[in-house]
C-alpha atoms as a PDB file:
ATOM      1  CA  UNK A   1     121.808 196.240 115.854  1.00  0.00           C
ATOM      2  CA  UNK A   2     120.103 192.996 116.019  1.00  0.00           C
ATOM      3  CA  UNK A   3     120.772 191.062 112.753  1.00  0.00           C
ATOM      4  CA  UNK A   4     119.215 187.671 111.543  1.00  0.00           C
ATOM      5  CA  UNK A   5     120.745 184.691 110.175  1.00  0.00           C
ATOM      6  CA  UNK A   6     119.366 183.472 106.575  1.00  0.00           C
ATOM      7  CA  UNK A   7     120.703 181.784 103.902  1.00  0.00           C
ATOM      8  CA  UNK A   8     123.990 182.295 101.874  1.00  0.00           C
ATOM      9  CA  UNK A   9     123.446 185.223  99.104  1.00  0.00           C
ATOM     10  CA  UNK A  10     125.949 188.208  97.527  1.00  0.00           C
ATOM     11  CA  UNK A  11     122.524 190.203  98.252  1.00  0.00           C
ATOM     12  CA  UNK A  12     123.574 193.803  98.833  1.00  0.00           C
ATOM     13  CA  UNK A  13     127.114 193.101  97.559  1.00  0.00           C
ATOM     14  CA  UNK A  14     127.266 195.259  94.153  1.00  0.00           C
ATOM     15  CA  UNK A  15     129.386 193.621  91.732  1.00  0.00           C
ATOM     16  CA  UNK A  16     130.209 194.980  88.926  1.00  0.00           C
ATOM     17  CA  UNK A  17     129.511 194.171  85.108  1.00  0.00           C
ATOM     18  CA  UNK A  18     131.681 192.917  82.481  1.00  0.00           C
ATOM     19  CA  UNK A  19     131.212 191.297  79.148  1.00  0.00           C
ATOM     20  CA  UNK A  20     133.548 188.330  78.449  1.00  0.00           C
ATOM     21  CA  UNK A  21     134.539 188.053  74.978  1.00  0.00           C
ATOM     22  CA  UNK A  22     135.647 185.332  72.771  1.00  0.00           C
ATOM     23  CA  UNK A  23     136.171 184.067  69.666  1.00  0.00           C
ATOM     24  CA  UNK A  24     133.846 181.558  68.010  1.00  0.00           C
ATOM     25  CA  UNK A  25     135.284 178.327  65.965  1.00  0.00           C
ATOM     26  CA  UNK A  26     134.404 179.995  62.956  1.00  0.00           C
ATOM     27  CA  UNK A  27     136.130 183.647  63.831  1.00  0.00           C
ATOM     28  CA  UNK A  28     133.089 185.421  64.901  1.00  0.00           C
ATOM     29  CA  UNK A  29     132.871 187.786  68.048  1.00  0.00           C
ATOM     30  CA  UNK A  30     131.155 185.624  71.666  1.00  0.00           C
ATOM     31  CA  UNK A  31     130.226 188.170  74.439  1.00  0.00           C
ATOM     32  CA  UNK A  32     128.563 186.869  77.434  1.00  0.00           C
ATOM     33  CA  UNK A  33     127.502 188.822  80.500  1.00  0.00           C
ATOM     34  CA  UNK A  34     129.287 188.181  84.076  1.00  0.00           C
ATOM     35  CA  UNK A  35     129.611 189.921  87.439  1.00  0.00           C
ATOM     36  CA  UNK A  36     131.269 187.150  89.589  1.00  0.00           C
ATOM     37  CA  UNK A  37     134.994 188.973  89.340  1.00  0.00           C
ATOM     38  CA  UNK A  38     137.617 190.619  91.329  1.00  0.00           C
ATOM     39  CA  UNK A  39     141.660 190.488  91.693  1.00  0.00           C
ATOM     40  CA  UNK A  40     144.407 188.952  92.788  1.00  0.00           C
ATOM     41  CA  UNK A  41     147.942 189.616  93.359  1.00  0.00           C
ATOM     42  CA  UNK A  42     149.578 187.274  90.359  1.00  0.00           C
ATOM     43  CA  UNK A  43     153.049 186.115  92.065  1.00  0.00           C
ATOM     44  CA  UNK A  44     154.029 184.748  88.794  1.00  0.00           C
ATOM     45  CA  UNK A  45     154.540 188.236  86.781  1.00  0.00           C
ATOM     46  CA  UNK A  46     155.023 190.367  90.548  1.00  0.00           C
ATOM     47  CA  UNK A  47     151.533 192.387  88.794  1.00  0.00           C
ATOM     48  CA  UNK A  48     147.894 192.705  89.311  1.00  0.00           C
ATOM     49  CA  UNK A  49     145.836 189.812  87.785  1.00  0.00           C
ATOM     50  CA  UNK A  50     142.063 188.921  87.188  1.00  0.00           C
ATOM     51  CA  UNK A  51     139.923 186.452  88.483  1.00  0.00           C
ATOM     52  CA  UNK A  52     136.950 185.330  87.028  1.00  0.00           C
ATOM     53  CA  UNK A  53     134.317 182.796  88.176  1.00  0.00           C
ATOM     54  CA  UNK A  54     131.895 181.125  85.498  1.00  0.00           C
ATOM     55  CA  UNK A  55     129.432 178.931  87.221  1.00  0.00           C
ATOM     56  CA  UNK A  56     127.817 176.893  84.876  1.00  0.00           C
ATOM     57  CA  UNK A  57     128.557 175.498  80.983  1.00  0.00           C
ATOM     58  CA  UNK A  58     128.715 178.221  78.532  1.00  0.00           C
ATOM     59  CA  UNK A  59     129.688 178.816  74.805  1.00  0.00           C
ATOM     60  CA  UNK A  60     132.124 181.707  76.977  1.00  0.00           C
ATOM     61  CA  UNK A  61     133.946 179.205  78.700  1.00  0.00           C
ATOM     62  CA  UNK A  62     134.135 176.589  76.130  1.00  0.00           C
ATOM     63  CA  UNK A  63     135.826 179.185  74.176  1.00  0.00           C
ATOM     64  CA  UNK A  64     138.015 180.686  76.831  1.00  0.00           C
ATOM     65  CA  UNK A  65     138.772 176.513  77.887  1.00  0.00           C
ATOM     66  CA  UNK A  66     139.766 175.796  74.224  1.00  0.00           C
ATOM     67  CA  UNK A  67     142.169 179.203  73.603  1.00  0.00           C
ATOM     68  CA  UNK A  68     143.339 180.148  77.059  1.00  0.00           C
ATOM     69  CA  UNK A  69     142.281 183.500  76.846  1.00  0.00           C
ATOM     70  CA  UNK A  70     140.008 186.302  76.943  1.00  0.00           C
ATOM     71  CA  UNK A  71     138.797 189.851  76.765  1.00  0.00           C
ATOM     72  CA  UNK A  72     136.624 191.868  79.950  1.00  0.00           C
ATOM     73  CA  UNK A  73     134.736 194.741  78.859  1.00  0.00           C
ATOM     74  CA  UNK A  74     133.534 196.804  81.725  1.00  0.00           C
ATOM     75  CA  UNK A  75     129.248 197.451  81.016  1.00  0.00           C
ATOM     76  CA  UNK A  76     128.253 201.342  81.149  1.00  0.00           C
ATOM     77  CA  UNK A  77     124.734 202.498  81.236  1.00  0.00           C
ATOM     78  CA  UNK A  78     124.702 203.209  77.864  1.00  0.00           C
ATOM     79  CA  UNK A  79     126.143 199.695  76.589  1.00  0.00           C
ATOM     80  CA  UNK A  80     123.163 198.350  79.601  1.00  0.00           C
ATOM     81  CA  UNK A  81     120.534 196.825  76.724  1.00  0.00           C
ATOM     82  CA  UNK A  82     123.410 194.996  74.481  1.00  0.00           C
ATOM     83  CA  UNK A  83     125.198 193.540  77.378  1.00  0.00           C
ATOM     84  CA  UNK A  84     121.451 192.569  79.018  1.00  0.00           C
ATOM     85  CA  UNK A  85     120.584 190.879  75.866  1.00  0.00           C
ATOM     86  CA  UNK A  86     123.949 188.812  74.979  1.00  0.00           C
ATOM     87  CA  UNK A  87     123.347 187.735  78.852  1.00  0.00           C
ATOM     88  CA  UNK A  88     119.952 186.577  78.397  1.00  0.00           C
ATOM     89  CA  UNK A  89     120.871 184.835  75.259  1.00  0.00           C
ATOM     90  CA  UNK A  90     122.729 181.755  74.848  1.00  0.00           C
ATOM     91  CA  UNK A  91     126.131 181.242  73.039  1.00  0.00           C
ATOM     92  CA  UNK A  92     124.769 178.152  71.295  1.00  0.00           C
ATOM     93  CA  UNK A  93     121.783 180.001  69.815  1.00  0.00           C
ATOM     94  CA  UNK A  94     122.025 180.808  66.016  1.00  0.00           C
ATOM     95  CA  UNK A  95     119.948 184.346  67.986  1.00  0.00           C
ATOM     96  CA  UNK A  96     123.042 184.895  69.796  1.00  0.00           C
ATOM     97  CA  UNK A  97     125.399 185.047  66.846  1.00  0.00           C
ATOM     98  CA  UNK A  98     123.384 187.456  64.662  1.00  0.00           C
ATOM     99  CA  UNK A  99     123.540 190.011  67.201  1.00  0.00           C
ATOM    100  CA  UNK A 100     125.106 193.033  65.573  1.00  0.00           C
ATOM    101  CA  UNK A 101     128.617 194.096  67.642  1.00  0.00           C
ATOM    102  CA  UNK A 102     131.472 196.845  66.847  1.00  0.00           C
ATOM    103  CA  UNK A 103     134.404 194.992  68.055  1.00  0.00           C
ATOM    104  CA  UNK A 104     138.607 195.323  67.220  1.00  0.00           C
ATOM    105  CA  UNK A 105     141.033 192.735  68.271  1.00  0.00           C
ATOM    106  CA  UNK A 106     143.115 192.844  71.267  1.00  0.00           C
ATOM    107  CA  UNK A 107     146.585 195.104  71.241  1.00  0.00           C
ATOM    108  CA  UNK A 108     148.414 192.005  72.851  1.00  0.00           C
ATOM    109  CA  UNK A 109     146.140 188.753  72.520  1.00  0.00           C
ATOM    110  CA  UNK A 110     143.696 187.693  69.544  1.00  0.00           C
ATOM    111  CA  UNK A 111     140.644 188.257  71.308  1.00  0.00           C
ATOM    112  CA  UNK A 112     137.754 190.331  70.881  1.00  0.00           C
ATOM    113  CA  UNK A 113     137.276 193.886  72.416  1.00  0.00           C
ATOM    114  CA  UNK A 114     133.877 195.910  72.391  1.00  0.00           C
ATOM    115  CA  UNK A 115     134.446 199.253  70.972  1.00  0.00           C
ATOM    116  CA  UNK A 116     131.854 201.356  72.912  1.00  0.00           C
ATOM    117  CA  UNK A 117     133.316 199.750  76.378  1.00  0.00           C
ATOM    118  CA  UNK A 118     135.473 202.175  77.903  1.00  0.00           C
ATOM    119  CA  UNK A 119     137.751 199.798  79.939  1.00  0.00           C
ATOM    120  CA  UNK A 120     138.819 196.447  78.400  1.00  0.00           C
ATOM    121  CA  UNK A 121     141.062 194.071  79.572  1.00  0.00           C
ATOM    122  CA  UNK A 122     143.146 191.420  77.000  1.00  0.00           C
ATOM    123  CA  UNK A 123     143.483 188.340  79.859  1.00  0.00           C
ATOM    124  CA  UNK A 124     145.345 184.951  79.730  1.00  0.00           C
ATOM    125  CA  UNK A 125     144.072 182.390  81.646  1.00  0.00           C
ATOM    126  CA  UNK A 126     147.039 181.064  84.011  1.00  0.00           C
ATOM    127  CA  UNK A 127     145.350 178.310  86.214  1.00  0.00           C
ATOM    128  CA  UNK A 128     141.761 176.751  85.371  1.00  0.00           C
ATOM    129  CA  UNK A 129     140.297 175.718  88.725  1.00  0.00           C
ATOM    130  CA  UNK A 130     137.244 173.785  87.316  1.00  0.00           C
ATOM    131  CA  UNK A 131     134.941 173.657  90.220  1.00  0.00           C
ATOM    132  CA  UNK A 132     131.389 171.833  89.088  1.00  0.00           C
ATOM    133  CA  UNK A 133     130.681 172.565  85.287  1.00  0.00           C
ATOM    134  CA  UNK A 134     132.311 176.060  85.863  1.00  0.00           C
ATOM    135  CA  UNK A 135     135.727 177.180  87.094  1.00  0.00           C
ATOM    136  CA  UNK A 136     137.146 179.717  88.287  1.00  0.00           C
ATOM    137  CA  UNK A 137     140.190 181.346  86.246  1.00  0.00           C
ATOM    138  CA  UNK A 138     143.218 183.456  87.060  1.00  0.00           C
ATOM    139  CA  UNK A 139     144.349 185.044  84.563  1.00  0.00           C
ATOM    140  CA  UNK A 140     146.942 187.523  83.894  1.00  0.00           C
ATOM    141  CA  UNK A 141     145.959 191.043  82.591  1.00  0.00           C
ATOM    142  CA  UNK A 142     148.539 191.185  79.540  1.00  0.00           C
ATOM    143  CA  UNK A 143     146.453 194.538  78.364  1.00  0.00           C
ATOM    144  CA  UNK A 144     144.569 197.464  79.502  1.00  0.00           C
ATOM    145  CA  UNK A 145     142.789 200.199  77.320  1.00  0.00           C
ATOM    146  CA  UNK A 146     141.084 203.418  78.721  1.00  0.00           C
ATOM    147  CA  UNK A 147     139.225 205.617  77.372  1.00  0.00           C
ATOM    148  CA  UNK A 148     141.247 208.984  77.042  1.00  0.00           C
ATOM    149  CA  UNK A 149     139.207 210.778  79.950  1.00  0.00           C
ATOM    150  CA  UNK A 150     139.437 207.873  82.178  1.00  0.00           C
ATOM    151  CA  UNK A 151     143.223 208.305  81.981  1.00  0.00           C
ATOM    152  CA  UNK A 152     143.094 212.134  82.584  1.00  0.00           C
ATOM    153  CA  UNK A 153     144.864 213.266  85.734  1.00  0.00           C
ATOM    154  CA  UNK A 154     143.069 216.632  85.654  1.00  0.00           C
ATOM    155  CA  UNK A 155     139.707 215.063  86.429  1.00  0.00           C
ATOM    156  CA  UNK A 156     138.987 213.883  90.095  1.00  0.00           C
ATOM    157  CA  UNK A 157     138.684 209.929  90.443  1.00  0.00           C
ATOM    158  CA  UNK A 158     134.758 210.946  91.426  1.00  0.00           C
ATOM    159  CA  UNK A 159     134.571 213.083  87.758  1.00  0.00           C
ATOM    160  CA  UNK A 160     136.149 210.029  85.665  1.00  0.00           C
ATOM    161  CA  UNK A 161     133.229 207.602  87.746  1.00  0.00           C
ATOM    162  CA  UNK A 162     130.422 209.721  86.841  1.00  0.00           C
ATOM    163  CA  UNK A 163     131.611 209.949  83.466  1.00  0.00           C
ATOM    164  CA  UNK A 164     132.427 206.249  83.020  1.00  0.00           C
ATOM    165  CA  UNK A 165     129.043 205.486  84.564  1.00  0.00           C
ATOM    166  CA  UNK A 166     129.665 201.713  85.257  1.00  0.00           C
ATOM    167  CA  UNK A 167     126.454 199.599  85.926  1.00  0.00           C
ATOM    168  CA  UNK A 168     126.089 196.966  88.727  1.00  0.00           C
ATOM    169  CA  UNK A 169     124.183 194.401  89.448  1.00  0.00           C
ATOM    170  CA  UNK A 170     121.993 193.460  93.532  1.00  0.00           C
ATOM    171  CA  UNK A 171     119.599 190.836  93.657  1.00  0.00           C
ATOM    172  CA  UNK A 172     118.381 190.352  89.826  1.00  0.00           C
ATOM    173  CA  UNK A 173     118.244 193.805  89.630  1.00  0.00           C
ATOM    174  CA  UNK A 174     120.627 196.423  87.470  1.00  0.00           C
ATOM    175  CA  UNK A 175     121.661 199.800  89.474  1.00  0.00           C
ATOM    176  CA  UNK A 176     123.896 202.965  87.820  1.00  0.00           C
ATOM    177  CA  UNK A 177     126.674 204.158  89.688  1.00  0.00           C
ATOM    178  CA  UNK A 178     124.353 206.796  91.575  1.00  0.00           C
ATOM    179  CA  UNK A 179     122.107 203.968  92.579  1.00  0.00           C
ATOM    180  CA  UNK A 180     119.400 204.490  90.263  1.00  0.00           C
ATOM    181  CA  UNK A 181     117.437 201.186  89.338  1.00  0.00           C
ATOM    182  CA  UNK A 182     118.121 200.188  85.533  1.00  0.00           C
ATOM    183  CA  UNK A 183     116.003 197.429  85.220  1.00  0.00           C
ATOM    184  CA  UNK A 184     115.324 193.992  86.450  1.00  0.00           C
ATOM    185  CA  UNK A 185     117.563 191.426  84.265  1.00  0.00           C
ATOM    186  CA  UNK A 186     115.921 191.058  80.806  1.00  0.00           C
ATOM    187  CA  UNK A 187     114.144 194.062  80.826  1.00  0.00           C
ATOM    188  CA  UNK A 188     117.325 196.415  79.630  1.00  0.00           C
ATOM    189  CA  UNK A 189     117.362 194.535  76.128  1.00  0.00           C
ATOM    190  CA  UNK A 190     113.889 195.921  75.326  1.00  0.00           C
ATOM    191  CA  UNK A 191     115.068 198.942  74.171  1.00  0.00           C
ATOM    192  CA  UNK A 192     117.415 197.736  71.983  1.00  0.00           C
END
């Protein structure tokens, strides 16, 4: 196969979706949208841990800077226009705050966890590696919630992805977990 050489780009790398949630100064619920994030082996606690890259200044990473920790909510198709509009909406608007959210606090950690997400993670950030005006964070998972069926045994792994029907994102574009285009970014949020 001949192949050219072009630029650097994650083009044709899916990554996966996840809101980022914080607390605000004043106690309110900060979600922001990210897809730059993967795992690590954490030495520290011998366990899997989290690692998130923020690239540029956010209300997010103030927050997360300022309390150590955070909350990952994994984006579904149906969650697709909320999590499209709290990403195309800055933390510092007065917009952003009066978006309505159904959140609960965190099981182990005081942080915000979207109800309707059916995988959340409750993360404390173990080394900030600022890098430009973002950073990247390792963090270790101190809390994982399922939803029941994503937990069932009795259900092939392929069953529990169909169900949990996770979105990703290619080149400015949102796909489902069959491949089916969502959406360029910003569109999503219209139907909200």
């Amino acid at each position: 196969m001949n192949k050219i050489s072009r630029d650097a780009t994650n083009d044709f790398c899916p990554q996966t979706l996840m809101l980022y949630g914080t607390y605000r100064s004043d106690g309110t619920p900060n979600f922001a949208l990210f897809t730059w994030m993967s795992y690590y082996w954490n030495a520290e606690d011998n366990a899997l841990g989290f690692m998130a890259a923020i690239g540029e200044p956010k209300l997010t990473l103030d927050r997360i800077r300022q309390t150590g920790m955070f909350s990952a909510n994994l984006v579904t198709e149906e969650l697709l226009p909320l999590a499209d509009k709290l990403g195309n909406t800055s933390g510092y608007s007065p917009e952003k705050a009066a978006i309505p959210l159904d959140t609960e606090p965190g099981v182990k950690l005081p942080v915000p966890i979207l109800k309707a997400s059916p995988v959340n993670f409750e993360l404390e950030v173990k080394e900030h590696l600022p890098h430009g005006e973002g950073a990247v964070l390792l963090c270790a998972i101190r809390n994982v919630q399922y939803a029941p069926y994503l937990a069932d045994k009795s259900l092939s792994v392929e069953e529990r992805a169909r169900r949990v029907r996770t979105v990703r994102s290619v080149t400015e574009t949102y796909f489902g977990w069959d491949g089916r285009p969502l959406g360029r970014w910003g569109e999503p949020q219209r139907r909200l």
